[in-house]
N, C-alpha and C. Protein backbone atom coordinates (compact mmCIF):
# COMPACT_ATOMS: atom_id res chain seq x y z
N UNK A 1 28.18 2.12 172.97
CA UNK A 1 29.02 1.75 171.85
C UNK A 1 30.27 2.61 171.91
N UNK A 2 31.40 2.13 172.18
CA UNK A 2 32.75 2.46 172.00
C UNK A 2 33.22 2.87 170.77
N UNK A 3 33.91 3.94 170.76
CA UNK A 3 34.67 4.39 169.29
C UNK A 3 35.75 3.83 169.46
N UNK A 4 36.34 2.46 168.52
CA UNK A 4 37.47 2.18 168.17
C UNK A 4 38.58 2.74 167.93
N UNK A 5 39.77 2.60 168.42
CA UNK A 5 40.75 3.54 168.64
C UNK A 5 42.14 2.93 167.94
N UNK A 6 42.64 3.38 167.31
CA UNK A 6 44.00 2.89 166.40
C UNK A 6 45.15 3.44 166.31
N UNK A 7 46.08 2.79 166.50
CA UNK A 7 47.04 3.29 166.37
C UNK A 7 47.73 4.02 165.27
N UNK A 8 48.55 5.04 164.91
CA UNK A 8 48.55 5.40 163.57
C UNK A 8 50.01 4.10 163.10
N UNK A 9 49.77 3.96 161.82
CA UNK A 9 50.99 3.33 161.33
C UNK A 9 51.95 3.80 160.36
N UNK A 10 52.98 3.82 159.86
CA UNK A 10 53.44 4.16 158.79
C UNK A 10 53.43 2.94 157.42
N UNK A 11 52.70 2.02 157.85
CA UNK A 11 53.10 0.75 156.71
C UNK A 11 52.61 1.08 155.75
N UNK A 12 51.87 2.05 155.38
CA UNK A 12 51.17 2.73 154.01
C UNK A 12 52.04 3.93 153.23
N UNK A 13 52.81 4.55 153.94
CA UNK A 13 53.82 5.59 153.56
C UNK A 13 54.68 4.90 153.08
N UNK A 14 55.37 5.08 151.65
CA UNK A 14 56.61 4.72 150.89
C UNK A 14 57.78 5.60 151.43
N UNK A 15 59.21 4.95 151.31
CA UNK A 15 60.43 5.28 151.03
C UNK A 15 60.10 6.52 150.37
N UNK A 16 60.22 7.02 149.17
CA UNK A 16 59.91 7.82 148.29
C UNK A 16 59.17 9.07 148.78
N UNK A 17 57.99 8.91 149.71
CA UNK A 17 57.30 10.30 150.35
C UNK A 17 57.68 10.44 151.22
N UNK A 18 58.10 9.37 152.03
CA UNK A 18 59.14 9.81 153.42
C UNK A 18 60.39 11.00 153.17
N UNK A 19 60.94 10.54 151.89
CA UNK A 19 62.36 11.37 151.68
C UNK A 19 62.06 12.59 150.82
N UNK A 20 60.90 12.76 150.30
CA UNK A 20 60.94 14.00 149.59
C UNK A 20 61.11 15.19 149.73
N UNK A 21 60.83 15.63 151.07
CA UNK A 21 60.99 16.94 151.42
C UNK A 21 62.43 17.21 151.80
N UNK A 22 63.13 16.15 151.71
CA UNK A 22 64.43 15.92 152.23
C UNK A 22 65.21 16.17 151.02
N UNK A 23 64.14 15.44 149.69
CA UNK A 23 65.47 15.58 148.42
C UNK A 23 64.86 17.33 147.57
N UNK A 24 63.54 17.37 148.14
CA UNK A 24 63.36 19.05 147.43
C UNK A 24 64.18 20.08 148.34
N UNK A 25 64.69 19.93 149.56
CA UNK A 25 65.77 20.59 150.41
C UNK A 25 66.96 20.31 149.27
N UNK A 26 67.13 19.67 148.81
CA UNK A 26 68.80 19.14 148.61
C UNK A 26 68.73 19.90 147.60
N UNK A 27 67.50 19.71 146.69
CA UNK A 27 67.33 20.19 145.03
C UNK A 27 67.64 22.12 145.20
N UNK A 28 67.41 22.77 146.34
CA UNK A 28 66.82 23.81 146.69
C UNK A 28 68.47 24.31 146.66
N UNK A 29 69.23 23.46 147.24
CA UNK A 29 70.12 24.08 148.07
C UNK A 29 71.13 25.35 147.14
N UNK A 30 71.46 24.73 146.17
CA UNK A 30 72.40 25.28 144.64
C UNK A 30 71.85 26.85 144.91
N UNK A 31 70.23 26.65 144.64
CA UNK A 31 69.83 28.23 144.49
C UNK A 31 70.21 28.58 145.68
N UNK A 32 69.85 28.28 146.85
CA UNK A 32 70.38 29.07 147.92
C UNK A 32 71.74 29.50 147.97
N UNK A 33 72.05 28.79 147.70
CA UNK A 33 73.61 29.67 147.61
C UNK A 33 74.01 30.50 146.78
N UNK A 34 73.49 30.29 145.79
CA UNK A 34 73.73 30.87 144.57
C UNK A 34 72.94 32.36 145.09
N UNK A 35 71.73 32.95 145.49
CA UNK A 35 71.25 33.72 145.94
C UNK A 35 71.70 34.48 147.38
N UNK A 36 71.95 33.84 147.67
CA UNK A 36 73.20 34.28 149.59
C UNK A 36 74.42 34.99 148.52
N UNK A 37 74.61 34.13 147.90
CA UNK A 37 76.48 35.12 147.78
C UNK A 37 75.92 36.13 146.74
N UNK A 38 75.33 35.89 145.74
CA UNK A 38 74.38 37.32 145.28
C UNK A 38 74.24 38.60 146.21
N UNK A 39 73.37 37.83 146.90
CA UNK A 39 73.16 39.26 147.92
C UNK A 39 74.11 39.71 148.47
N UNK A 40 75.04 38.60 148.90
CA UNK A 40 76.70 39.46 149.87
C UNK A 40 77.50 40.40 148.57
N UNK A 41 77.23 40.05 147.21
CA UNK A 41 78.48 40.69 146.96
C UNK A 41 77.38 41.93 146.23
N UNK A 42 76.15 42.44 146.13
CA UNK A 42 75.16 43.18 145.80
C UNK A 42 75.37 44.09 146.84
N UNK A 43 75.18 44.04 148.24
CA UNK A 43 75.33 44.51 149.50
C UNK A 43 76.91 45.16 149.77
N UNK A 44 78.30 44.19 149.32
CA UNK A 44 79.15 44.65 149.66
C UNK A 44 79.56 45.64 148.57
N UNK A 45 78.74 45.42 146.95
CA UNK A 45 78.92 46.66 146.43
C UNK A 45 78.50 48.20 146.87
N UNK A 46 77.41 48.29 147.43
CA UNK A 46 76.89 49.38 147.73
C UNK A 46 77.52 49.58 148.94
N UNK A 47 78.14 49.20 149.77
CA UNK A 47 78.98 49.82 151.02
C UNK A 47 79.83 49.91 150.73
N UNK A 48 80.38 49.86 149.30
CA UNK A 48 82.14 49.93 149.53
C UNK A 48 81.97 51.08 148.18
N UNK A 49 83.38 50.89 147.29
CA UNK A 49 83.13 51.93 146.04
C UNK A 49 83.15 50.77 144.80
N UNK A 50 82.01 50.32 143.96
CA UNK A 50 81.69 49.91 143.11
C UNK A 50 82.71 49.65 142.38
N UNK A 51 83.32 50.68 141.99
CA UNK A 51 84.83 50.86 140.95
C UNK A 51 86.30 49.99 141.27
N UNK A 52 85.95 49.97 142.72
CA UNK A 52 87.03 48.66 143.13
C UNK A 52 86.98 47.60 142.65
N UNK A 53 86.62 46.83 142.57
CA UNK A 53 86.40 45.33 142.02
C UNK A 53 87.99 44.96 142.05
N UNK A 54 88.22 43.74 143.01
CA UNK A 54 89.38 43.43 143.06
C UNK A 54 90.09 43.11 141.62
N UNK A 55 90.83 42.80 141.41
CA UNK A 55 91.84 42.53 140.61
C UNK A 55 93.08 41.51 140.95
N UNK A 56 92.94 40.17 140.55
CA UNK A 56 94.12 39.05 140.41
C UNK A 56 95.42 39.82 140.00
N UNK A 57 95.50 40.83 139.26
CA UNK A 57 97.26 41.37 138.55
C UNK A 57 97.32 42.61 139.99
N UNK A 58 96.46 42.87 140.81
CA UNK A 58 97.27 43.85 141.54
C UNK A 58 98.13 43.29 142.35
N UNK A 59 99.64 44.14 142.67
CA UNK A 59 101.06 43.17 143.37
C UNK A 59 101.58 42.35 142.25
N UNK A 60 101.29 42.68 140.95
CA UNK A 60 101.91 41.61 139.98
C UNK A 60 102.54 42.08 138.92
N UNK A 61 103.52 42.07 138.17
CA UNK A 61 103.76 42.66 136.84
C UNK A 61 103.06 42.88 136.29
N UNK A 62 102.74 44.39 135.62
CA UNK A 62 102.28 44.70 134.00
C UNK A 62 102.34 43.86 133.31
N UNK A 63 101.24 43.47 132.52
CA UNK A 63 101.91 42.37 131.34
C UNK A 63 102.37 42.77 129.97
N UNK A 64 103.36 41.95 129.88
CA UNK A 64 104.52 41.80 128.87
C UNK A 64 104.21 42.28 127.35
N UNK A 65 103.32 42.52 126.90
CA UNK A 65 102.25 42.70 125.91
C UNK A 65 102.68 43.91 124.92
N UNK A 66 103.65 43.44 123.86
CA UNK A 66 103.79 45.02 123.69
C UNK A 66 102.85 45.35 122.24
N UNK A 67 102.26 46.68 121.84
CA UNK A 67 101.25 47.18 121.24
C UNK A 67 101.66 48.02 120.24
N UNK A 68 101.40 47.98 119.02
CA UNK A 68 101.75 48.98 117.99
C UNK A 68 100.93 50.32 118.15
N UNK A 69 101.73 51.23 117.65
CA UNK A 69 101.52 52.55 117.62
C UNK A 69 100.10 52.96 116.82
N UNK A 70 99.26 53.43 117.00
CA UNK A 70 98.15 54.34 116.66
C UNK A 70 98.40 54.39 115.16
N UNK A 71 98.40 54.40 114.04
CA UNK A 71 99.01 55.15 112.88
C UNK A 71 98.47 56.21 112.84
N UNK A 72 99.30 57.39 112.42
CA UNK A 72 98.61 58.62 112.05
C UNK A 72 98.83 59.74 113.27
N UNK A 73 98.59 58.84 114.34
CA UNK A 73 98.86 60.12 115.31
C UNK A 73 99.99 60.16 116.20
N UNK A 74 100.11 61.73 116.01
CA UNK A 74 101.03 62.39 116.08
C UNK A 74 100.89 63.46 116.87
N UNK A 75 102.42 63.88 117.35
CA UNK A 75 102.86 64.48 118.88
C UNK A 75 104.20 65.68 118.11
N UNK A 76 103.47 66.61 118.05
CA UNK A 76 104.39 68.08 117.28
C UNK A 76 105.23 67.26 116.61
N UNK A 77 104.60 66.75 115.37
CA UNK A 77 105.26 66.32 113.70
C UNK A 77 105.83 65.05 113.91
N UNK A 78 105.52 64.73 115.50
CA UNK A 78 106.47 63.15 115.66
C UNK A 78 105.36 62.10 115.88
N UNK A 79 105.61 60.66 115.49
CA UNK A 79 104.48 60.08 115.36
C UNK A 79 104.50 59.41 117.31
N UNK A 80 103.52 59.30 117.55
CA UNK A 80 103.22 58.60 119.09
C UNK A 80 103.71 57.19 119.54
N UNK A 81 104.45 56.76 119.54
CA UNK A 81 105.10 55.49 120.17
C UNK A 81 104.13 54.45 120.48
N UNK A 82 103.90 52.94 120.42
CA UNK A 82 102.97 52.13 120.69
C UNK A 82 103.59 51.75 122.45
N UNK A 83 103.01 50.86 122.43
CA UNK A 83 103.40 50.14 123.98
C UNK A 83 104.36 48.93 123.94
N UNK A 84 105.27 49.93 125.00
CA UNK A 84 107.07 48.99 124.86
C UNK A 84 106.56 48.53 126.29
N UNK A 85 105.70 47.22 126.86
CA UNK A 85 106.18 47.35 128.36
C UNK A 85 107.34 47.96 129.25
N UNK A 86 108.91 47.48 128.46
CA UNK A 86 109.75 48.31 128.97
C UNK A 86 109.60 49.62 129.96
N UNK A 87 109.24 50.37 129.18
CA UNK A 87 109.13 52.03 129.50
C UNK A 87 107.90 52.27 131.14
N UNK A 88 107.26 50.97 131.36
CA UNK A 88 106.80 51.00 132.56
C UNK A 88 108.13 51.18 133.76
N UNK A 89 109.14 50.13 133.31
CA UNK A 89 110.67 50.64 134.55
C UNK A 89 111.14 52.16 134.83
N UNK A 90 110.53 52.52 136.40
CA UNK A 90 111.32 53.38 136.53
C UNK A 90 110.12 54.63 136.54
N UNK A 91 109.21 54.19 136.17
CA UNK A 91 108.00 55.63 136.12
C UNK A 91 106.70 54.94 136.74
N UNK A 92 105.82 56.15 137.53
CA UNK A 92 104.63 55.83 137.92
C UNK A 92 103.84 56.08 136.44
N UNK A 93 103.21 55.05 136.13
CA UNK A 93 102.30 54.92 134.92
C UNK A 93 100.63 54.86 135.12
N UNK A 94 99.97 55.94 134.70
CA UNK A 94 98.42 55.75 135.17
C UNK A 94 98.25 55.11 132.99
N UNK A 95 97.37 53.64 132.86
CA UNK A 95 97.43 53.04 132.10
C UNK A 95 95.68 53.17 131.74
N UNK A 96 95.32 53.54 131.23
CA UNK A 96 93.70 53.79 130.59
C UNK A 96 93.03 53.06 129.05
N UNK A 97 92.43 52.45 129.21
CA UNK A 97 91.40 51.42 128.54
C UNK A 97 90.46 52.04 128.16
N UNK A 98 90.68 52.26 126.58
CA UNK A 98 89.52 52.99 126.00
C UNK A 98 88.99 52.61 124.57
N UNK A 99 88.06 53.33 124.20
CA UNK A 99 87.38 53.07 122.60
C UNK A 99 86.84 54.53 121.97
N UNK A 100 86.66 55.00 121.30
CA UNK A 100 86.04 56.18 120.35
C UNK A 100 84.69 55.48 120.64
N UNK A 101 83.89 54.28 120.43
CA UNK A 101 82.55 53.81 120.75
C UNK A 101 81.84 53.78 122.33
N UNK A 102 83.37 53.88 122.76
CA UNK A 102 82.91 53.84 124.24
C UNK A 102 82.39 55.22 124.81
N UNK A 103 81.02 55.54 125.49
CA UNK A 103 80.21 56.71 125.51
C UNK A 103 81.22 56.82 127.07
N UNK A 104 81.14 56.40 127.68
CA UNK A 104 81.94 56.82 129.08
C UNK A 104 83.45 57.29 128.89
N UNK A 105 83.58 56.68 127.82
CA UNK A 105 85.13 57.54 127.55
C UNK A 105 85.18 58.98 127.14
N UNK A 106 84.02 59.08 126.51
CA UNK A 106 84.12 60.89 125.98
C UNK A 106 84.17 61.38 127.34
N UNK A 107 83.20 60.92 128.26
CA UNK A 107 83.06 61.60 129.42
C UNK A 107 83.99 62.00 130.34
N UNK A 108 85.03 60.64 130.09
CA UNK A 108 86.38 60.79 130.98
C UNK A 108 87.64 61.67 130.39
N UNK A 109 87.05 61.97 129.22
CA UNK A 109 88.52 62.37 128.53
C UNK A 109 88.96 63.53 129.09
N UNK A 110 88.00 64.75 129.41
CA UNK A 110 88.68 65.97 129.82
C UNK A 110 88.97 65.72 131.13
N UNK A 111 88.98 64.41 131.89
CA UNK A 111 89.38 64.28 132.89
C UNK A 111 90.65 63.74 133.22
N UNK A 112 90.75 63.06 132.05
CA UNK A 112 92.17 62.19 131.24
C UNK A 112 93.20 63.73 130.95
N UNK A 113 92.68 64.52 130.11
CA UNK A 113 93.70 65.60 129.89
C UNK A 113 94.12 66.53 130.86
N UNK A 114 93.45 66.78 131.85
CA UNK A 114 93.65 67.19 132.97
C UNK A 114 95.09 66.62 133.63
N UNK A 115 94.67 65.17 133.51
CA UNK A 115 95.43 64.27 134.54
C UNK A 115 96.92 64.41 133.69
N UNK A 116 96.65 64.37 132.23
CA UNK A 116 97.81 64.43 131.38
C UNK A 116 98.67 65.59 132.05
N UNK A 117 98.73 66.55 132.44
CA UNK A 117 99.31 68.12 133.02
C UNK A 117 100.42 67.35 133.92
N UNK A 118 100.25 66.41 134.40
CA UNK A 118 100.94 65.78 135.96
C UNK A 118 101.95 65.47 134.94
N UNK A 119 103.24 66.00 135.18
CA UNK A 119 104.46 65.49 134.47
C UNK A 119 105.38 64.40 135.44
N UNK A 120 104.65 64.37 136.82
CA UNK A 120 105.22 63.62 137.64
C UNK A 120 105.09 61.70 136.73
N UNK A 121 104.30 61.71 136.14
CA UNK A 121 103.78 60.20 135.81
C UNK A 121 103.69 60.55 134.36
N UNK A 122 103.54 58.69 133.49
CA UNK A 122 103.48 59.14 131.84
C UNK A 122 102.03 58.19 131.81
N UNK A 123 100.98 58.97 131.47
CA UNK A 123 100.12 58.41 130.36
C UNK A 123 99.94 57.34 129.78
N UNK A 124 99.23 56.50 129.70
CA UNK A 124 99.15 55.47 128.45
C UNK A 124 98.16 55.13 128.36
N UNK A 125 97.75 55.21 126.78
CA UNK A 125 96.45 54.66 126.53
C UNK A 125 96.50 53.45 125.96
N UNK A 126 95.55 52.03 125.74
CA UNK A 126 95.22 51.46 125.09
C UNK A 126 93.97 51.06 123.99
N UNK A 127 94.37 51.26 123.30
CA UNK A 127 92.65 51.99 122.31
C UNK A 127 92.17 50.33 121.87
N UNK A 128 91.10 49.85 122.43
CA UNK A 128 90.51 48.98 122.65
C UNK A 128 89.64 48.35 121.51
N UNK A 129 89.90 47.73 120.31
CA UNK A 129 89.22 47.02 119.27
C UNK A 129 88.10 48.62 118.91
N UNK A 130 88.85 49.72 117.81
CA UNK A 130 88.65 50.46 117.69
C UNK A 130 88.76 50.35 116.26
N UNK A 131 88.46 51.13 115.39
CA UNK A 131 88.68 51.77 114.26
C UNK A 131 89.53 53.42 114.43
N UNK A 132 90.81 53.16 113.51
CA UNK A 132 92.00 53.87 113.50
C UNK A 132 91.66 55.41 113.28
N UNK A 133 90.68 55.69 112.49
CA UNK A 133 90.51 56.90 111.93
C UNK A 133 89.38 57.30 113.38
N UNK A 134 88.57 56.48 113.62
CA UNK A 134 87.76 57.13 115.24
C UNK A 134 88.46 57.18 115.83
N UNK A 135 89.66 56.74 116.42
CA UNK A 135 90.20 56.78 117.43
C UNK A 135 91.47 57.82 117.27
N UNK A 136 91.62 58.29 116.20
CA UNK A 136 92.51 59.66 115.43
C UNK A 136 91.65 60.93 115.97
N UNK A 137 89.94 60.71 115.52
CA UNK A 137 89.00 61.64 116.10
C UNK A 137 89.05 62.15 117.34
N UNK A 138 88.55 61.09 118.19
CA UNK A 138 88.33 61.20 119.70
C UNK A 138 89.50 61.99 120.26
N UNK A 139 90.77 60.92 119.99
CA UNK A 139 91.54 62.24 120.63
C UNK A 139 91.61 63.56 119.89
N UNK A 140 91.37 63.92 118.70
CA UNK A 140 91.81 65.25 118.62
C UNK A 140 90.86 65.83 118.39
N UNK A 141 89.50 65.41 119.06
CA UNK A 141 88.38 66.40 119.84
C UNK A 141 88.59 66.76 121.69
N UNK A 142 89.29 66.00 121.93
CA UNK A 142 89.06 66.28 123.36
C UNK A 142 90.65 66.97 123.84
N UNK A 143 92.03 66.56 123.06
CA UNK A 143 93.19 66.44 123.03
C UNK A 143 93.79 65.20 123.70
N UNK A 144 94.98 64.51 122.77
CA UNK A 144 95.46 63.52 123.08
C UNK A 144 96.41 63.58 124.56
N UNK A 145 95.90 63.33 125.74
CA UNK A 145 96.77 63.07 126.85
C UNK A 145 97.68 62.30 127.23
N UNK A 146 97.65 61.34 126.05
CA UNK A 146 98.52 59.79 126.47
C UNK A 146 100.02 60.13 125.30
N UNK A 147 100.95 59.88 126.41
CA UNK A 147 102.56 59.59 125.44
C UNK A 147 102.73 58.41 124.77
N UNK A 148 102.01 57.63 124.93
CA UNK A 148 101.97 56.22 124.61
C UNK A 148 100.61 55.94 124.02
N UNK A 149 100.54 55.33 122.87
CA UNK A 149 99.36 54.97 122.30
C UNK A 149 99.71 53.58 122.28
N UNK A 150 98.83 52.38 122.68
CA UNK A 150 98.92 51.38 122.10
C UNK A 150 97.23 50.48 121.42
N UNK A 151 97.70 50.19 120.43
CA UNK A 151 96.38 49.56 119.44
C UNK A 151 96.41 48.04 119.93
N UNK A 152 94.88 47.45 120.39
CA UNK A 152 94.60 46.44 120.98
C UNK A 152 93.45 46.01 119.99
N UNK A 153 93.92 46.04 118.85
CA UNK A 153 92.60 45.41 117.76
C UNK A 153 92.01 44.31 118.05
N UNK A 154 92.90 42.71 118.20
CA UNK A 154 91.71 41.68 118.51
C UNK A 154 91.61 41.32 120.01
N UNK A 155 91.87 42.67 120.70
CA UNK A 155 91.03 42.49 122.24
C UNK A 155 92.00 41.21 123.60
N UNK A 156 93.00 40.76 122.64
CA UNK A 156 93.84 40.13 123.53
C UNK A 156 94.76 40.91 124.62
N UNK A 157 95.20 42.19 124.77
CA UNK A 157 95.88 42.14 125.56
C UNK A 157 95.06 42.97 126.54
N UNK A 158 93.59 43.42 126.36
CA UNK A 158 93.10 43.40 127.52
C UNK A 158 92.39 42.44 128.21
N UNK A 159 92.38 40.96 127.54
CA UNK A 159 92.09 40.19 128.60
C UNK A 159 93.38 39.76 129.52
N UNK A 160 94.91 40.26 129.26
CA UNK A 160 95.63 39.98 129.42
C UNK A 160 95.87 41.00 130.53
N UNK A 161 95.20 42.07 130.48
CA UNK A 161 95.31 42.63 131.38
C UNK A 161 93.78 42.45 132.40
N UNK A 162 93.24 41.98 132.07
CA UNK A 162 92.13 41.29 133.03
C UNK A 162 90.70 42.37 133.09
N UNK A 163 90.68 43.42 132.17
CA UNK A 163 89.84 44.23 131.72
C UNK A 163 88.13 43.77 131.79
N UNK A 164 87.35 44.30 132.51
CA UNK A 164 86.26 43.52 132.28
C UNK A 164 85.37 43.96 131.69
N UNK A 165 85.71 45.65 130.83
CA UNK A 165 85.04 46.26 129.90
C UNK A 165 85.57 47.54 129.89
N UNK A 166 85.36 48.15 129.06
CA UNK A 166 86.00 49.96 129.08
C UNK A 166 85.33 50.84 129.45
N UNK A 167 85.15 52.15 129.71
CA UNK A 167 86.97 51.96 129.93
C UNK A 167 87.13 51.68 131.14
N UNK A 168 88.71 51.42 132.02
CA UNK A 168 89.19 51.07 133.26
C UNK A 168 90.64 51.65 133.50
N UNK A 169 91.31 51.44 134.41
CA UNK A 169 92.28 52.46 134.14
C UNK A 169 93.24 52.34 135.50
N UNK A 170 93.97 51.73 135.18
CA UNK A 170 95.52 51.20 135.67
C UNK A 170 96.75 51.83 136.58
N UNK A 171 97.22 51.66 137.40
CA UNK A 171 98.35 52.78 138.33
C UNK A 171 99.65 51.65 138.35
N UNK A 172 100.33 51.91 137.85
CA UNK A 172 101.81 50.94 137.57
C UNK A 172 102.72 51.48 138.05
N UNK A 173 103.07 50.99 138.98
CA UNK A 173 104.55 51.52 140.13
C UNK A 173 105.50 51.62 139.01
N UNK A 174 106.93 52.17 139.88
CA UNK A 174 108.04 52.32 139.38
C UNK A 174 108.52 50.72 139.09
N UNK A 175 108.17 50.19 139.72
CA UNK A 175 108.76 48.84 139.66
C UNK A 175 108.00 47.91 138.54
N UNK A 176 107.12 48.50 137.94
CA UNK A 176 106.44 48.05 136.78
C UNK A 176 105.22 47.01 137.36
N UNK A 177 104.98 47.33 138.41
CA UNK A 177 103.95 46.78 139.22
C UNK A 177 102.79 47.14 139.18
N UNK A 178 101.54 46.56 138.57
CA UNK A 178 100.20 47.54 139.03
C UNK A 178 99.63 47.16 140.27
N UNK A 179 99.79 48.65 140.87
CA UNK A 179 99.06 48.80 141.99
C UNK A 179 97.80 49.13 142.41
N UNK A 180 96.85 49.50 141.48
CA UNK A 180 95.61 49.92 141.83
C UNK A 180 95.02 49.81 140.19
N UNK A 181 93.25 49.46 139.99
CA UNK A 181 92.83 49.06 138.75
C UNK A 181 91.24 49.95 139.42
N UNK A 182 90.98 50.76 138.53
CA UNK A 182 89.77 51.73 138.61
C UNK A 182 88.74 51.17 137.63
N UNK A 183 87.67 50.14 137.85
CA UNK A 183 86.83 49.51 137.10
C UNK A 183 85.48 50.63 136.53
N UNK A 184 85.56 51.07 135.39
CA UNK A 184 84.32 52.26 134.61
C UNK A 184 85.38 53.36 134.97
N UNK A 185 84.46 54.32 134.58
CA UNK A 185 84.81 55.35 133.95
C UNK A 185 85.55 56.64 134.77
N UNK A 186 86.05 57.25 134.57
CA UNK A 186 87.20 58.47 135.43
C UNK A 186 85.97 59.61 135.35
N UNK A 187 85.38 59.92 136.77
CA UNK A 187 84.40 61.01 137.18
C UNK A 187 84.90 61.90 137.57
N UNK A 188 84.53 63.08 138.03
CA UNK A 188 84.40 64.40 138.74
C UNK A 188 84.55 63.60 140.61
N UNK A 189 83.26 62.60 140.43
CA UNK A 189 82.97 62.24 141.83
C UNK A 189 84.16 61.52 142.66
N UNK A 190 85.47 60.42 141.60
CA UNK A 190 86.57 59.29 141.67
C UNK A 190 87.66 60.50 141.79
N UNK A 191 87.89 61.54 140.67
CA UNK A 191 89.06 61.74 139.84
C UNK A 191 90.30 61.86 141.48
N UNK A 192 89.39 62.51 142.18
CA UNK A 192 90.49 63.62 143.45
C UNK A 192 90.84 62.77 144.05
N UNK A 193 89.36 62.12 144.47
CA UNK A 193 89.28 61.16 146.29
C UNK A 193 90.04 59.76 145.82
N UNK A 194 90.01 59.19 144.72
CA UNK A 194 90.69 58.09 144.46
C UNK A 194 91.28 57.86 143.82
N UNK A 195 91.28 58.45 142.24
CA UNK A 195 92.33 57.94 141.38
C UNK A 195 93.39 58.92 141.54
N UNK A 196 93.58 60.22 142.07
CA UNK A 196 94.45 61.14 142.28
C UNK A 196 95.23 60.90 143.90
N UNK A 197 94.49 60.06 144.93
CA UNK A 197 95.11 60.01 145.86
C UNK A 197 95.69 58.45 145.61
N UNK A 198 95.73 57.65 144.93
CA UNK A 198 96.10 56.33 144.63
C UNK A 198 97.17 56.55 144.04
N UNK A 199 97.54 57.41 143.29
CA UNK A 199 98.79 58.12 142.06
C UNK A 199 99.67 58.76 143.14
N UNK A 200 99.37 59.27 143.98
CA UNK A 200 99.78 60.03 145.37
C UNK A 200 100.84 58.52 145.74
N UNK A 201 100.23 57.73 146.31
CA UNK A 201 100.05 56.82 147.13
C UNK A 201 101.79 56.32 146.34
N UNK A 202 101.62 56.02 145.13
CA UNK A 202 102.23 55.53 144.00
C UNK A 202 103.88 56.23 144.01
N UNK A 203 103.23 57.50 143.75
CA UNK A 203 104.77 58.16 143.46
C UNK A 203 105.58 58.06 144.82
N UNK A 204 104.67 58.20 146.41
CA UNK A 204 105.41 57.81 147.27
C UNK A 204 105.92 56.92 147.66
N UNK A 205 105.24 55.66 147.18
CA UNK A 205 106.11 54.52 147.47
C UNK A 205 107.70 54.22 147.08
N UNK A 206 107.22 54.56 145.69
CA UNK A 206 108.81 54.78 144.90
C UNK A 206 109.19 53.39 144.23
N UNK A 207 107.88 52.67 144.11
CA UNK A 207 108.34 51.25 143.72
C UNK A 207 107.23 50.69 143.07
């Protein structure tokens, strides 16, 4: 007795199970990508310096944005000036994004007053959807380093400056150009190797 032998067929397999593994590939694909460029830009954070994060306004004008003065504070009996974009022409400007709520800002401040000493460049702060009387505090616990105060109450002109949280902190050529954008907070570990040789970088250009 012979064992009958058959050919296999597909006339029992549907359209539908034929293509499925084909359309759960397709369904799949979104996450894959979505997970690949994850990992590239996870990976290219940790080899590079975190604090970079490019920036669309670097090579571009300061923006136009001008900011009222702090009330209250004051610079030996004179009150502190808000933000004239103007006054960017003609000076290297290190530009700093801050809050009295913001805990990384206490941290940066004696690093901020430090930096204030450099008469080569002017200061400027922007005090970031703050309350007037904290932000009177903060600086005159740590001392006010900035010649320029400007008040950013409903948070528009740091999206205008492309801010992606505080603080961050700005290098504006002579030419009123920002040239370099320091994303978090001004360290011990940044202050020398980057935000002090970037200001370097700045005053030599001359533009």
């Amino acid at each position: 007795m012979t064992e009958r032998m058959t050919e296999p067929t597909t006339s029992n397999v549907t359209p539908s199970e034929a293509s499925s593994p084909r359309r759960l590939w397709l369904m799949a694909l979104p996450l894959v990508g979505f997970v690949a460029l994850a990992a590239l830009f996870w990976f290219g954070l940790r080899e590079g310096d975190p604090s970079r994060i490019p920036s669309a306004l670097i090579g571009h004008a300061a923006p136009q944005t001008a900011l009222p003065a702090l009330d209250g504070l004051v610079n030996n009996g004179a009150q502190v000036p808000g933000l004239d974009p103007a006054l960017f022409k003609g000076k290297v400007s290190v530009v700093n994004v801050w809050a009295s709520w913001c805990v990384p800002c206490h941290d940066e401040a004696p690093l901020l007053t430090k930096l204030g000493q450099d008469k080569r460049l002017q200061l400027v702060g922007i005090n970031y959807k703050d309350a007037p009387d904290n932000a009177r505090r903060f600086l005159g616990r740590y001392g006010n380093p900035f010649g320029i105060v400007g008040v950013d109450g409903n948070g528009r002109a740091a999206i205008e400056w492309g801010v992606y949280g505080v603080p961050e902190t700005f290098i504006v050529g002579r030419a009123g150009t920002i040239v370099y954008k320091l994303v978090g907070p001004v360290t011990p570990e940044n202050f020398d190797v980057v935000l002090k040789a970037e200001i370097e970088k700045a005053l030599k250009a001359g533009g």
